[in-house]
C-alpha atoms as a PDB file:
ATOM      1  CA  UNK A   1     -20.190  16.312 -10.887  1.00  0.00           C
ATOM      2  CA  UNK A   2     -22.178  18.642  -8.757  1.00  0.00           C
ATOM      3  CA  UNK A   3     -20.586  22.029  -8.201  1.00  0.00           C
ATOM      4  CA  UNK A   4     -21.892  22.205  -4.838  1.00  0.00           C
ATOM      5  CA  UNK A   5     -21.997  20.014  -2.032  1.00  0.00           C
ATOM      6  CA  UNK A   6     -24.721  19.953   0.558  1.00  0.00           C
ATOM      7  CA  UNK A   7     -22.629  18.025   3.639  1.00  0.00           C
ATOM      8  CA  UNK A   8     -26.099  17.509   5.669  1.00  0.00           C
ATOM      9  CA  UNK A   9     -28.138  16.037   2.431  1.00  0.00           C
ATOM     10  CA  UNK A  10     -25.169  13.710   2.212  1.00  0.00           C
ATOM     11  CA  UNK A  11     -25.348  12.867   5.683  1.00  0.00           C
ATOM     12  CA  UNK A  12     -29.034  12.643   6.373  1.00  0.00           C
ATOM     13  CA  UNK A  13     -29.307  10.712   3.314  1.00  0.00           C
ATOM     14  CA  UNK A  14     -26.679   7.862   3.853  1.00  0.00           C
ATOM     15  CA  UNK A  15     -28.711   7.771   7.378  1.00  0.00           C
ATOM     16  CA  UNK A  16     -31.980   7.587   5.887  1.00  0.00           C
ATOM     17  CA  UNK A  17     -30.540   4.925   3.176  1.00  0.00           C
ATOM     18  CA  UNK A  18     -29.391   2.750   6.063  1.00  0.00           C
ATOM     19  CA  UNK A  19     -31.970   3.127   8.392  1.00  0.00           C
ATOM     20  CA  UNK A  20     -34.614   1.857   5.515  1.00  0.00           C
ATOM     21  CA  UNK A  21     -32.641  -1.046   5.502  1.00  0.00           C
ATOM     22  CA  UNK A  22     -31.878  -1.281   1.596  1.00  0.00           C
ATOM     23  CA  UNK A  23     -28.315  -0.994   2.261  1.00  0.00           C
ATOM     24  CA  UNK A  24     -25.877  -1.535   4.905  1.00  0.00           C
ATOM     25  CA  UNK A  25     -22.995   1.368   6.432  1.00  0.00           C
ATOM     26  CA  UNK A  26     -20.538   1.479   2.983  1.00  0.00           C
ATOM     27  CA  UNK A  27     -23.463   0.967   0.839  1.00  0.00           C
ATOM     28  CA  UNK A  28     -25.452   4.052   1.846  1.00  0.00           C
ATOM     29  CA  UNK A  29     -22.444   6.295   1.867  1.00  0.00           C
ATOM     30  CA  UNK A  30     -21.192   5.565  -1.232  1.00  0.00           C
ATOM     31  CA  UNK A  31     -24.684   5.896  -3.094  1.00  0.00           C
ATOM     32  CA  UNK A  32     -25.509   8.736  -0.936  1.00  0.00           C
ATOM     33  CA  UNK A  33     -21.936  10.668  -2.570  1.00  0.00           C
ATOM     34  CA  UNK A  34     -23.147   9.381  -5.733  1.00  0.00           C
ATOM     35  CA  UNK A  35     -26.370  11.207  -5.599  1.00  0.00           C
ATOM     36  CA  UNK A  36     -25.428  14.219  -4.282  1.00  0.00           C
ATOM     37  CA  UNK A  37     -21.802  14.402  -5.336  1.00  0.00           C
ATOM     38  CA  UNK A  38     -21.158  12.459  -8.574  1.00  0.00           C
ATOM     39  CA  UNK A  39     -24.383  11.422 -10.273  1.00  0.00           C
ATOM     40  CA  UNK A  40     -22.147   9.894 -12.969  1.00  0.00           C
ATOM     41  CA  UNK A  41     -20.384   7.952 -10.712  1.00  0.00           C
ATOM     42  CA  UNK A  42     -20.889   3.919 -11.870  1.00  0.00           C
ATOM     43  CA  UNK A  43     -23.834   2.593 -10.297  1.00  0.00           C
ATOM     44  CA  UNK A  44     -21.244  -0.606  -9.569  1.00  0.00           C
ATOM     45  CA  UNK A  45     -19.756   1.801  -6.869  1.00  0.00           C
ATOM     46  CA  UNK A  46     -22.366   0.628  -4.645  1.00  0.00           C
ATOM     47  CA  UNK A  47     -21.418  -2.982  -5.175  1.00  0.00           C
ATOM     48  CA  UNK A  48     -18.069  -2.581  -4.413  1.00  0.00           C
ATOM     49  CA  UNK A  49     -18.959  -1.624  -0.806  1.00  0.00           C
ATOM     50  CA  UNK A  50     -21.009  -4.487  -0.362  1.00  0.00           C
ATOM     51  CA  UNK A  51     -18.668  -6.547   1.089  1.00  0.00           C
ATOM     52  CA  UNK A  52     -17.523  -4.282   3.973  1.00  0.00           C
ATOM     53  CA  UNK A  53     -20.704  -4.411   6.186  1.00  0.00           C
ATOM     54  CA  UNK A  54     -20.653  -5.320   9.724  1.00  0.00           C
ATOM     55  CA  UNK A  55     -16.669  -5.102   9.600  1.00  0.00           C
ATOM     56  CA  UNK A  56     -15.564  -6.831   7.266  1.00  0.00           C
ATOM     57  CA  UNK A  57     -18.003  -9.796   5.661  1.00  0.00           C
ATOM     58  CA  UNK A  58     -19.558  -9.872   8.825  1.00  0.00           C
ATOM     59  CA  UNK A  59     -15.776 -10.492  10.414  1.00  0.00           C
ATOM     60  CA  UNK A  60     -16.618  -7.269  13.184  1.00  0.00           C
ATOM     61  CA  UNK A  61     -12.870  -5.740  11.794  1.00  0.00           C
ATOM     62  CA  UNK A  62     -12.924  -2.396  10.585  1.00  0.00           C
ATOM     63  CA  UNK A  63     -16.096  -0.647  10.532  1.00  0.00           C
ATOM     64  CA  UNK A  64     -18.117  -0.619   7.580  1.00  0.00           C
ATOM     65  CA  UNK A  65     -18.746   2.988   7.331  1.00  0.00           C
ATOM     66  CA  UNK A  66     -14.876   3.600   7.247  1.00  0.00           C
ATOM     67  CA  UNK A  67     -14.220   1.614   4.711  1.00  0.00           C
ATOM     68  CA  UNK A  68     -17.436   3.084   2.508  1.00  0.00           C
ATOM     69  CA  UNK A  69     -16.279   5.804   3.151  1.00  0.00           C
ATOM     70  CA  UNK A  70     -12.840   5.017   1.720  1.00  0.00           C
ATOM     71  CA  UNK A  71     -14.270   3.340  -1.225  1.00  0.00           C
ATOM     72  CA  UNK A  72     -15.424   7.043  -2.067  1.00  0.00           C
ATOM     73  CA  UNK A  73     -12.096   8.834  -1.671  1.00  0.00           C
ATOM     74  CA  UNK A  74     -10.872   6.396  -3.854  1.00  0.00           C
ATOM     75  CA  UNK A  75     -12.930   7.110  -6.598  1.00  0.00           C
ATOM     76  CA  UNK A  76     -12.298  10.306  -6.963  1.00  0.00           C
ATOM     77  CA  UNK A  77      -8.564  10.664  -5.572  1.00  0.00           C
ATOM     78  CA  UNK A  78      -7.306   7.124  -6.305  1.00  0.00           C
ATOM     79  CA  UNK A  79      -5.080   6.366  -9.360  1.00  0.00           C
ATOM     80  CA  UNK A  80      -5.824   3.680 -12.208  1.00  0.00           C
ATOM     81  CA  UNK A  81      -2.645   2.471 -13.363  1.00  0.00           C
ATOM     82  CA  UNK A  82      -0.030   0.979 -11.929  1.00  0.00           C
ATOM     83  CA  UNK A  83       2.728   3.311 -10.651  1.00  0.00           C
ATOM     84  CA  UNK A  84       5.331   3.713  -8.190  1.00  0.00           C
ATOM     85  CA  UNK A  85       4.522   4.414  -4.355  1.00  0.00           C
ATOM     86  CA  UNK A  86       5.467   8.021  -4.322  1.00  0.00           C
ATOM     87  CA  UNK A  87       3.035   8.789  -7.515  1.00  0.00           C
ATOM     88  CA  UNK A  88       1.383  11.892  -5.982  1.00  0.00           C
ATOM     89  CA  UNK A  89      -2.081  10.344  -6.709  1.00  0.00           C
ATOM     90  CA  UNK A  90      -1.383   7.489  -4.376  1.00  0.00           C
ATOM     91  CA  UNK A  91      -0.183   9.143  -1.641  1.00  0.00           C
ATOM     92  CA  UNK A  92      -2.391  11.939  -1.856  1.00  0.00           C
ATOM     93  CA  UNK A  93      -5.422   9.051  -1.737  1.00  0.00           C
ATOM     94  CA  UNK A  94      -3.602   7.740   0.759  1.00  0.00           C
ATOM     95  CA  UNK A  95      -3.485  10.731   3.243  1.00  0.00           C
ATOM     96  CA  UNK A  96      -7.000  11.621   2.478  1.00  0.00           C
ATOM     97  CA  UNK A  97      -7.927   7.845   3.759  1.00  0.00           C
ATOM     98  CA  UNK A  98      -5.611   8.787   6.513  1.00  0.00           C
ATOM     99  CA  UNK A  99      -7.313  11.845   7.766  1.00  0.00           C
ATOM    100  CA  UNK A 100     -10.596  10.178   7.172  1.00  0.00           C
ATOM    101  CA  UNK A 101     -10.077   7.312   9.758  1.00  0.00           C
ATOM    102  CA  UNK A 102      -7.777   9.419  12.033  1.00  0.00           C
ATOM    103  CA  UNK A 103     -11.449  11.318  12.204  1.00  0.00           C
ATOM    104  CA  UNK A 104     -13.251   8.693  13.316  1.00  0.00           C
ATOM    105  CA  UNK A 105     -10.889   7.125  15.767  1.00  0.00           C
ATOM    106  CA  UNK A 106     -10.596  10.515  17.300  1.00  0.00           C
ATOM    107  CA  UNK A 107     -14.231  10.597  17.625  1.00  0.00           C
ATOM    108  CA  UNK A 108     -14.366   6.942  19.082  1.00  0.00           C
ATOM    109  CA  UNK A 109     -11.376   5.660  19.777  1.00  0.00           C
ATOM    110  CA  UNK A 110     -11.232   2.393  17.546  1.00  0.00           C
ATOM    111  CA  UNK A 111     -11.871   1.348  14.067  1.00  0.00           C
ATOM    112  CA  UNK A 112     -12.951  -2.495  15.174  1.00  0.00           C
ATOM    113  CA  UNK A 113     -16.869  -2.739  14.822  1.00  0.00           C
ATOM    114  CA  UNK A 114     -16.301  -5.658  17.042  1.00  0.00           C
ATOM    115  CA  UNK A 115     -15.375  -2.856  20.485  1.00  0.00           C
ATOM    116  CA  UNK A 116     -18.566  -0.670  18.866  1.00  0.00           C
ATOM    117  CA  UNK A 117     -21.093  -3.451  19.099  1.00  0.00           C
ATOM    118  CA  UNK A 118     -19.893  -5.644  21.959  1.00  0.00           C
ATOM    119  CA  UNK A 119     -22.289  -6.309  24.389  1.00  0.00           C
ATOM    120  CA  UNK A 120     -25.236  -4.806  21.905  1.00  0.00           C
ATOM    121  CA  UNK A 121     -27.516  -7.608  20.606  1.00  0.00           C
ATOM    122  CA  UNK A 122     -27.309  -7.561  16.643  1.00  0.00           C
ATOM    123  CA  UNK A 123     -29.818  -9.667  16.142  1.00  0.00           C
ATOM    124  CA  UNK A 124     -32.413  -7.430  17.794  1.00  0.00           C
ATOM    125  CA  UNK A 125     -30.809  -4.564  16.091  1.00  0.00           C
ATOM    126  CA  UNK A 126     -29.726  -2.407  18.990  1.00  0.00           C
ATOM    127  CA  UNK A 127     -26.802  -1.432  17.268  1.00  0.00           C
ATOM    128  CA  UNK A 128     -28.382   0.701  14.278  1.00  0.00           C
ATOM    129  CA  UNK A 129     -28.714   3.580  16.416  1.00  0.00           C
ATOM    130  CA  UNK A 130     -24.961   3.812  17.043  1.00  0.00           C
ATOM    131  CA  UNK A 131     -24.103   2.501  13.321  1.00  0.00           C
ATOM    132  CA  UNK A 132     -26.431   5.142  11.884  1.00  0.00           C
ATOM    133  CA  UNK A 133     -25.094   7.994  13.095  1.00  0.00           C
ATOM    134  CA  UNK A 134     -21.707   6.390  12.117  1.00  0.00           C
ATOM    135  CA  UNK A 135     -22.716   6.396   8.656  1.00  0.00           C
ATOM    136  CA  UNK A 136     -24.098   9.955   8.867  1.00  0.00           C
ATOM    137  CA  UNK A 137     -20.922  10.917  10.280  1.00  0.00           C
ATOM    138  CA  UNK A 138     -18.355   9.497   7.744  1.00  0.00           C
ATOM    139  CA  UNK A 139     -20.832  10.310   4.913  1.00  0.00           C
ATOM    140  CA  UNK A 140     -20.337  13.685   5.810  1.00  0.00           C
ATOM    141  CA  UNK A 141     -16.233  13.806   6.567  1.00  0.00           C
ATOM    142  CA  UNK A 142     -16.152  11.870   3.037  1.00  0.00           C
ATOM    143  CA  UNK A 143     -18.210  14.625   1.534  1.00  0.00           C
ATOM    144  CA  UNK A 144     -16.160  17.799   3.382  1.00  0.00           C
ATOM    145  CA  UNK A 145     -12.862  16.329   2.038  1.00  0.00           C
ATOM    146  CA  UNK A 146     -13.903  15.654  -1.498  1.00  0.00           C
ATOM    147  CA  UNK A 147     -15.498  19.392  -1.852  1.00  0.00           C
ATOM    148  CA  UNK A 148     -12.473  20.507  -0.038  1.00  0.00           C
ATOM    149  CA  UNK A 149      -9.945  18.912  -2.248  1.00  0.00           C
ATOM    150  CA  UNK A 150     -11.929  19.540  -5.235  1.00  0.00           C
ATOM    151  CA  UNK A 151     -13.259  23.150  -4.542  1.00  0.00           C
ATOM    152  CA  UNK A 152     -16.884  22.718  -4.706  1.00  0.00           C
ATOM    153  CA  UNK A 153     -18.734  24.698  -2.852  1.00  0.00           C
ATOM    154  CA  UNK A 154     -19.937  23.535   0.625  1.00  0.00           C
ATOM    155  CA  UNK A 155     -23.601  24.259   1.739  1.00  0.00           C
ATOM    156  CA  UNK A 156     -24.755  23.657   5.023  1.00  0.00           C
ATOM    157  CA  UNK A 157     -28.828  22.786   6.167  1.00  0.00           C
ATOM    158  CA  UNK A 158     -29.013  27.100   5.890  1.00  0.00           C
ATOM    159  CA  UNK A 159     -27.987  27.861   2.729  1.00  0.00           C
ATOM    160  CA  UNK A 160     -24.634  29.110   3.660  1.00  0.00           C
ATOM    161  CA  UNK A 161     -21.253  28.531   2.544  1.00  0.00           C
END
């Protein structure tokens, strides 16, 4: 794992790996933490956001780049074994996914991708603006929690801490 954590890298690369159209929302955050974050983090990672795009399978529900983002805090706070409910790894996990949505809805109100894209024609893609700069955004709360929690350094664009 890195020891430092550059929050715009992580951001303007989830963006950049979205935009290119390689991956979709939870794809591009979670390899975007992966490269700049946990290099040794399972290449599989990736694959297990790939069902969350476009809310769900495609179902508009929750929006992709929540739950990629999610998938990451998992990874590094979430707990292997079966335990009880108030294991402190669970519900620690569990807050961190807390404040991470809480984040976003404060931002914009709702979690459905369904009340983000309504009215926008998919098919002509005039929602990747708005679902860029989603992904940018939880790409970057997903990488200020997990430096926060783990104590790596932060770095912003400037070189400071």
């Amino acid at each position: 794992m890195k020891k430092e954590v550059c929050v715009k890298q992580v951001r303007d690369d989830a963006e950049e790996i979205f935009r290119l159209g390689g991956f979709y929302c939870s794809e591009a955050i979670i390899s975007s933490v992966r490269k700049n974050i946990a290099p040794e983090m399972p290449i599989e990672m990736i694959s297990a956001g790939s069902g969350f795009p476009i809310g769900v399978g495609r179902s508009k529900c929750m929006c992709g780049a929540v739950s990629g983002a999610v998938v990451c805090l998992g990874y590094f706070f979430g707990r292997v074994q079966p335990t009880t409910p108030t294991d402190p790894k669970s519900t620690k996990c569990m807050e961190l996914a807390y404040e991470l949505q809480e984040s976003f809805r404060k931002n914009h109100k709702v979690l459905c991708c369904h009340v983000h894209v309504q009215g926008l024609d998919m098919a002509n893609g005039e929602h990747r603006p708005q679902c860029i700069a989603f992904t940018g955004e939880m790409a970057q709360k997903t990488a200020e929690i997990i430096a926060r929690e783990l104590n790596l350094k932060l770095v912003y664009q400037d070189g400071t801490a």
